[in-house]
Protein backbone atom coordinates (compact mmCIF):
# COMPACT_ATOMS: atom_id res chain seq x y z
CA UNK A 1 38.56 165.52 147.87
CA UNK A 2 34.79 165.00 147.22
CA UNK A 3 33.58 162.87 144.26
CA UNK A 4 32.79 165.40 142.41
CA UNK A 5 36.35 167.33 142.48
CA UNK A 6 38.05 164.09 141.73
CA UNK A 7 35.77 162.84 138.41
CA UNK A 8 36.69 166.62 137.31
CA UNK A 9 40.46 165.96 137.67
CA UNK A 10 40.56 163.03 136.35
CA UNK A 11 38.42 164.44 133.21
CA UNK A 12 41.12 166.83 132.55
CA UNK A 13 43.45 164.75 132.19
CA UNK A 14 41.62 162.14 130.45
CA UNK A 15 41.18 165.20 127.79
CA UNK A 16 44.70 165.95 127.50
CA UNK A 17 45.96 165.80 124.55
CA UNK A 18 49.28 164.28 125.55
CA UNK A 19 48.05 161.92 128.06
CA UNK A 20 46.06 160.81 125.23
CA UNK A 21 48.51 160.50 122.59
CA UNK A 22 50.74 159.04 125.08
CA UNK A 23 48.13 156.35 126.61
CA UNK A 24 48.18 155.51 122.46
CA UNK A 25 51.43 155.25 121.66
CA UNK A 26 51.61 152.57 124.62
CA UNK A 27 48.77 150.84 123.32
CA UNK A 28 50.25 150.65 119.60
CA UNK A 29 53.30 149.56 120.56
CA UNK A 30 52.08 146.82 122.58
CA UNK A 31 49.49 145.67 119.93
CA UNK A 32 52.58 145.76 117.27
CA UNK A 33 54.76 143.55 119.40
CA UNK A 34 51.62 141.11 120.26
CA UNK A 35 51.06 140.62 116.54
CA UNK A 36 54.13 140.62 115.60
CA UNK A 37 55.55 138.27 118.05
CA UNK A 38 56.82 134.66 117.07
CA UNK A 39 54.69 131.07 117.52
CA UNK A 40 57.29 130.54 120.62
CA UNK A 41 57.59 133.86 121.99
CA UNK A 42 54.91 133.32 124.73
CA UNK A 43 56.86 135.61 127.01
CA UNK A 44 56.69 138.88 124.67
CA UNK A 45 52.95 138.39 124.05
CA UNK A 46 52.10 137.81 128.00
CA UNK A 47 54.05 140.75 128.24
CA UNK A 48 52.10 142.91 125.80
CA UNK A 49 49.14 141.54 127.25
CA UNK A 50 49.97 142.63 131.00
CA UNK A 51 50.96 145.84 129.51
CA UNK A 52 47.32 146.23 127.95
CA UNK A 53 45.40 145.54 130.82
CA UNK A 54 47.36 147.86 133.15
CA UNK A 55 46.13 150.50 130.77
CA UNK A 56 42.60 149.49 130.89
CA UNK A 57 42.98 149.24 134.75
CA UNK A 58 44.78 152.91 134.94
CA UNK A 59 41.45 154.23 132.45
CA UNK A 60 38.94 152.53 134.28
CA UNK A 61 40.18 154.09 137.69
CA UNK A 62 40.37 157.61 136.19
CA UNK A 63 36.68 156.70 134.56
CA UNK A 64 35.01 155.71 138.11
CA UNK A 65 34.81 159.51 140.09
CA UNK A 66 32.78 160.45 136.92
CA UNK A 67 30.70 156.95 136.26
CA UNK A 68 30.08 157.26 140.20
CA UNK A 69 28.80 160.87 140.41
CA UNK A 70 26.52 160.04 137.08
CA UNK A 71 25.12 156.97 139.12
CA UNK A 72 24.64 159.08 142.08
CA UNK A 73 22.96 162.04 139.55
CA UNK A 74 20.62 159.70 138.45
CA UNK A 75 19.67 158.28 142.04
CA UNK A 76 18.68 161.68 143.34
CA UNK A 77 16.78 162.73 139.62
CA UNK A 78 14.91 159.42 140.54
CA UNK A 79 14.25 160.53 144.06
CA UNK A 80 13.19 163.55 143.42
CA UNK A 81 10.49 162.36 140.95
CA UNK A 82 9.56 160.27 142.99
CA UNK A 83 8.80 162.50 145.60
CA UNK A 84 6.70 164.64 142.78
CA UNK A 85 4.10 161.67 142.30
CA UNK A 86 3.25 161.55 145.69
């Protein structure tokens, strides 16, 4: 699968709807037991925190097809002016 089929996969289902409201519900949840986690309870907030980032890492790797083709856009754009100046 070619860059450019893969950042528009990942695009759909970053649009879903219920990927969406699920990737939030995760989130909340997380944030609630963070803040609302006792002085000692190190354990529960390392927890929530672990939980967070795995999120970010899961968005970030669905994000990176479609940040890499708009790189590579932009790399032939400047290429191709280039080559009208000459």
């Amino acid at each position: 699968m070619d860059t450019k089929q893969k950042a528009a996969r990942n695009q759909r289902l970053l649009d879903d709807e219920a990927f969406q409201d699920a990737i939030n519900e995760v989130r909340q949840a997380q944030m609630n037991a963070f803040a609302s986690s006792g002085a000692a309870d190190t354990a529960a907030r390392e927890e929530a925190h672990a939980i967070l980032r795995g999120i970010n890492k899961i968005l970030s790797a669905l994000q990176a097809p479609g940040k890499d083709l708009q790189v590579e856009e932009k790399r032939k754009e400047r290429h191709r002016g280039s080559d009208r100046t000459q």
